[in-house]
Protein backbone atom coordinates (compact mmCIF):
# COMPACT_ATOMS: atom_id res chain seq x y z
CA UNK A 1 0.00 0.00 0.00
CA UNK A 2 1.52 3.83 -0.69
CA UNK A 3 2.10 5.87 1.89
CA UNK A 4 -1.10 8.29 2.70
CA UNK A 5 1.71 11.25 3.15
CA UNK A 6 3.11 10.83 0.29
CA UNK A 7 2.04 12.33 -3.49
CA UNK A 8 4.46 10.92 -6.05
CA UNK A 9 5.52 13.16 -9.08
CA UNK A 10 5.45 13.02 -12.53
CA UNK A 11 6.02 16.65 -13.32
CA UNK A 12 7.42 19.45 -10.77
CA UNK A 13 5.42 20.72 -7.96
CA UNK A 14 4.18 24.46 -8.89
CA UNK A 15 4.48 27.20 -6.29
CA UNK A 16 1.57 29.47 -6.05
CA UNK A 17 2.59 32.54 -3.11
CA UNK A 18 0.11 33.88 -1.08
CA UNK A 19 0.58 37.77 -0.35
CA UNK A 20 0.87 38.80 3.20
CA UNK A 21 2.71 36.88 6.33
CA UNK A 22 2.02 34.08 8.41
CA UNK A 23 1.10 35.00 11.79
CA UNK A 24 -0.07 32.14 13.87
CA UNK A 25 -3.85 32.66 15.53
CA UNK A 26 -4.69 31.43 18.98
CA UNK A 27 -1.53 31.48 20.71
CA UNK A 28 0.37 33.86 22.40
CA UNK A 29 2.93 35.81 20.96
CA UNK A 30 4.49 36.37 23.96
CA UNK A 31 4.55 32.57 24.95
CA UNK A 32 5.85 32.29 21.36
CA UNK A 33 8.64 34.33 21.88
CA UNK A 34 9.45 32.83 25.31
CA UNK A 35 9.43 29.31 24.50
CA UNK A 36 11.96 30.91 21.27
CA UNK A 37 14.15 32.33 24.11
CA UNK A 38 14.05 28.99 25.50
CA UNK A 39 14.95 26.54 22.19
CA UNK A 40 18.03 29.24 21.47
CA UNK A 41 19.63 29.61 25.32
CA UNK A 42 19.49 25.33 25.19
CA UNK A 43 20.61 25.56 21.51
CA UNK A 44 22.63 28.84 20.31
CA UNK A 45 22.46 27.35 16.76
CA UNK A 46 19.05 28.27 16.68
CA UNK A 47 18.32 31.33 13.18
CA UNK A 48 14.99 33.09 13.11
CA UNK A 49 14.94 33.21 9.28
CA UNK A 50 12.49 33.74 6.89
CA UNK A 51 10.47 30.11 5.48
CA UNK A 52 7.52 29.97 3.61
CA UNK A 53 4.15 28.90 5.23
CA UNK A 54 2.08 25.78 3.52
CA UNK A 55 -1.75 27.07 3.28
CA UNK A 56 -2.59 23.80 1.04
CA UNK A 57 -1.51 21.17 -0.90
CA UNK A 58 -3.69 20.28 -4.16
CA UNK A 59 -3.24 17.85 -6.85
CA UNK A 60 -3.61 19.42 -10.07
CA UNK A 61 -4.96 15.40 -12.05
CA UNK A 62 -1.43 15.50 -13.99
CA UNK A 63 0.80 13.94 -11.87
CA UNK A 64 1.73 17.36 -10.01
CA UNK A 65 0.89 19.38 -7.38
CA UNK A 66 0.11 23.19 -6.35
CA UNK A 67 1.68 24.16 -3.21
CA UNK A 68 0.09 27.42 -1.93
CA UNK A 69 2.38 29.04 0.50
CA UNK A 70 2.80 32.29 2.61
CA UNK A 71 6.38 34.08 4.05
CA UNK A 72 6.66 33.25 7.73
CA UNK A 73 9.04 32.94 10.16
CA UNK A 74 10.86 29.34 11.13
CA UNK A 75 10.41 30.24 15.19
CA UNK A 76 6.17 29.78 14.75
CA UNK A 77 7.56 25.92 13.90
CA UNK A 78 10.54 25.40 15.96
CA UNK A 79 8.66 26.58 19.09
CA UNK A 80 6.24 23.34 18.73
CA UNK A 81 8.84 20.74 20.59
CA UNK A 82 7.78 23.11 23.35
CA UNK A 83 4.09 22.25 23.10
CA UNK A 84 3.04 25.85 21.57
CA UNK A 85 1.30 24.67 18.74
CA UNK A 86 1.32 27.32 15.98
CA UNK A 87 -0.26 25.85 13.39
CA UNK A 88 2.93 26.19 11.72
CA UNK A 89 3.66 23.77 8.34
CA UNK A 90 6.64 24.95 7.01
CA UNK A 91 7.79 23.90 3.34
CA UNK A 92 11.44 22.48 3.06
CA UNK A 93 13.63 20.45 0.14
CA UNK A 94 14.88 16.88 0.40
CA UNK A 95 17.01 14.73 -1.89
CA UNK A 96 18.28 12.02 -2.33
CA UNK A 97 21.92 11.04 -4.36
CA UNK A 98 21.97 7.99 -6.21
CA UNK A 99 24.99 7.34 -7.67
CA UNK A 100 24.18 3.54 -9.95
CA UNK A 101 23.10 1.59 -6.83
CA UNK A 102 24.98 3.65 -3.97
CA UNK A 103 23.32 6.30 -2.17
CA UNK A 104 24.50 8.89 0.34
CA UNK A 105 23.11 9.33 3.89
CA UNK A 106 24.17 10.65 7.39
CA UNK A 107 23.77 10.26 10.47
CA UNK A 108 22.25 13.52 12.29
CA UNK A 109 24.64 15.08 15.01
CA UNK A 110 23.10 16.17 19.23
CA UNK A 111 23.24 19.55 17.45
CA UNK A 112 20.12 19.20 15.53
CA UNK A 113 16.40 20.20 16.45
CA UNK A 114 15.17 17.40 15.54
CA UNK A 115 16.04 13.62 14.89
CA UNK A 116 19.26 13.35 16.52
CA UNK A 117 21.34 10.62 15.80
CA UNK A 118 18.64 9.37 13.39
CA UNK A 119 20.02 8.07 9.82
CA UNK A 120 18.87 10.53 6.80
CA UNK A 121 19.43 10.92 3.48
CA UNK A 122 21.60 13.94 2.17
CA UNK A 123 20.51 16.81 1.62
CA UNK A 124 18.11 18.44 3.03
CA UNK A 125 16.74 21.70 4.24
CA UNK A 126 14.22 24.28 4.58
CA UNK A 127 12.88 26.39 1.21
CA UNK A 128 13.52 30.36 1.83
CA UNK A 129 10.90 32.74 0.15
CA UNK A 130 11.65 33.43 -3.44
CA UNK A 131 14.21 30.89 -3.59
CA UNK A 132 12.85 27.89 -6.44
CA UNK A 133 13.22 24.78 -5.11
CA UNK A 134 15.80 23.31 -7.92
CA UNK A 135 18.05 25.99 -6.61
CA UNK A 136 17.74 24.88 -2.59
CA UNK A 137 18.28 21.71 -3.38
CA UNK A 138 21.67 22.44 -4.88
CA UNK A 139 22.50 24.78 -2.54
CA UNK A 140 22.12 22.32 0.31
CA UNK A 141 24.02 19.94 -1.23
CA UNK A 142 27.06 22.10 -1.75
CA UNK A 143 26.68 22.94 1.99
CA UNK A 144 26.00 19.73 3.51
CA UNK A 145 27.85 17.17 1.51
CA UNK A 146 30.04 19.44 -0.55
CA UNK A 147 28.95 18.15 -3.86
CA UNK A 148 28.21 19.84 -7.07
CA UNK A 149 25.17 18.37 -9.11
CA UNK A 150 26.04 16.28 -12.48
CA UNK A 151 22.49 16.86 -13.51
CA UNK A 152 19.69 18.86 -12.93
CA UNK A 153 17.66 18.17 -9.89
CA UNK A 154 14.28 15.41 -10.08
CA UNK A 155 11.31 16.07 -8.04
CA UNK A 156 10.01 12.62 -7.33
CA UNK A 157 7.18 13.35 -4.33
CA UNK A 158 6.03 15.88 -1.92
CA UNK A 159 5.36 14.59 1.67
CA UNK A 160 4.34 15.42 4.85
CA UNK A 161 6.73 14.88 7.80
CA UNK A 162 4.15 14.34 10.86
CA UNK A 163 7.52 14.69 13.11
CA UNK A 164 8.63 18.02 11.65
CA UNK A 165 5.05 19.34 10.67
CA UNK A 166 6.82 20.04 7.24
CA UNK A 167 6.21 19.52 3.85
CA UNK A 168 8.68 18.34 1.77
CA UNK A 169 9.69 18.58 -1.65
CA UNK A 170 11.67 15.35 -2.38
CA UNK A 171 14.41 15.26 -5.49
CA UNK A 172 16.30 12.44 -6.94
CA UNK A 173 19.77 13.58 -7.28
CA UNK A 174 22.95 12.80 -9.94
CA UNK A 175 26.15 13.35 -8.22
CA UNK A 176 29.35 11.18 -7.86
CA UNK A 177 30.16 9.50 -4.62
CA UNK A 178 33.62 9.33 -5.44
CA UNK A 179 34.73 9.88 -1.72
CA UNK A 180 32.71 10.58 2.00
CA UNK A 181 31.82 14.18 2.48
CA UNK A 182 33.59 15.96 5.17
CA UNK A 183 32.07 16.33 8.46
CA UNK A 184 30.39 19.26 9.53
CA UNK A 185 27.98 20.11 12.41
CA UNK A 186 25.23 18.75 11.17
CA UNK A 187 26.31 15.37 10.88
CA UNK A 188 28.18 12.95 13.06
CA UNK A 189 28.94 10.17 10.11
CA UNK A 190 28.41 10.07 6.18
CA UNK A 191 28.01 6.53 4.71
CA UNK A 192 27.97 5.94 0.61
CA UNK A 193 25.82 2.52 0.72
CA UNK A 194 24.23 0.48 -1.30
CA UNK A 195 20.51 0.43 -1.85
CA UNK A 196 19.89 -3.29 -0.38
CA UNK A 197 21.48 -1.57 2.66
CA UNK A 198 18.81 0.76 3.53
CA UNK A 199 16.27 -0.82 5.21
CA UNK A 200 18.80 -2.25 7.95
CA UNK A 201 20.07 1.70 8.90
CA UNK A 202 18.75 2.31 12.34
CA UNK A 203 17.36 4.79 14.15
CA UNK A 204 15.73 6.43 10.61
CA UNK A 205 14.47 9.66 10.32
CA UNK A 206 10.37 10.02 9.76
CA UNK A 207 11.49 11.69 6.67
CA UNK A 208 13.98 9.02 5.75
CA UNK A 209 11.33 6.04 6.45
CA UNK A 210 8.98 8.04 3.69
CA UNK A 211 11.88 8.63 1.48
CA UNK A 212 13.63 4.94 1.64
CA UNK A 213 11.27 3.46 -1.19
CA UNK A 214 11.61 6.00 -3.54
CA UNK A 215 15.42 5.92 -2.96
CA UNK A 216 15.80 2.19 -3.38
CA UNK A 217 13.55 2.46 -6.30
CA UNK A 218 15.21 5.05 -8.42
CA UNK A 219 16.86 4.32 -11.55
């Protein structure tokens, strides 16, 4: 059976931005801006910056999406491993590099929000307003694995992440894994592995469990 979260591609996802900002409705700003305070004295690697707000996700009956979206600000999400609950669904990028049947992942450093420790695939990241996608996607993989695409980028799905309360845009990726990425703060370990190896890497990520299939599957 496929995965209720995720909408598989045959075309790429189209962008439709709503004018105006985000701002979350009954909550707190205050208790927003507290529990903020909170996440960056535990965490100084914590960056208000500027994402972009999912209103909806349609299927447009051509094997493609319409992703409406809104500027907002990435505290309204990160504030919800608090408990305040602002309604927040940011939109982020995810790829995957499949290099004939080796593909890259890492494991996620005690740095990280989220998942830490947990085995993901590389890259990924969150979408900044007026940024297209094709562009993040590259741009995360220069700055997480240090690679350079050989292609251009394949969107493949968009899921929901129920951990992360993101959407994600999900690309298959051409790059060569001629050598292990250096390591940076975001990750503890890099592995180049082959796709029968997948299922056995343990703890995954929610985003890497939705990914897996579409990574094994690739050709």
């Amino acid at each position: 059976m496929p995965d209720s979260r995720t909408i598989h591609l045959r075309r790429p996802p189209v962008l439709v931005e709503v004018e105006g900002r985000f701002v979350p409705r009954g909550v707190s700003l205050a208790e927003v801006d507290a529990a903020w305070e909170s996440l960056c004295a535990a965490n100084p690697r914590f960056f208000d910056g500027p994402v972009l707000q999912v209103l909806g996700v349609h299927r447009n009956g051509h094997g493609g999406v319409q992703i409406h979206v809104q500027e907002s600000s990435y505290r309204f999400g990160a504030v919800a491993a608090l408990g305040v609950d602002c309604g927040a669904r940011a939109l982020g990028v995810k790829g995957f590099v499949r290099d004939g049947g080796r593909v890259l992942v890492g494991r996620r450093s005690g740095s990280v929000a989220r998942d830490p420790r947990a085995w993901e695939f590389v890259p990924g990241g969150t979408l900044e307003p007026r940024e297209a996608p094709e562009q993040a996607i590259a741009r995360e993989l220069r700055e997480e694995a240090g690679l350079a695409l050989a292609a251009p980028p394949v969107a493949v799905a968009v899921l929901f992440d129920e951990t992360a309360s993101t959407w994600e845009i999900v690309y298959r990726l051409s790059a060569p894994l001629v050598a292990t990425p250096e390591i940076g703060w975001e990750y503890d370990e890099f592995r180049v592995v082959g796709v029968e190896e997948v299922p056995s890497l343990a703890p995954m990520s929610a985003s890497a469990r939705l990914i897996a299939p579409l990574a094994v599957a690739a050709r």
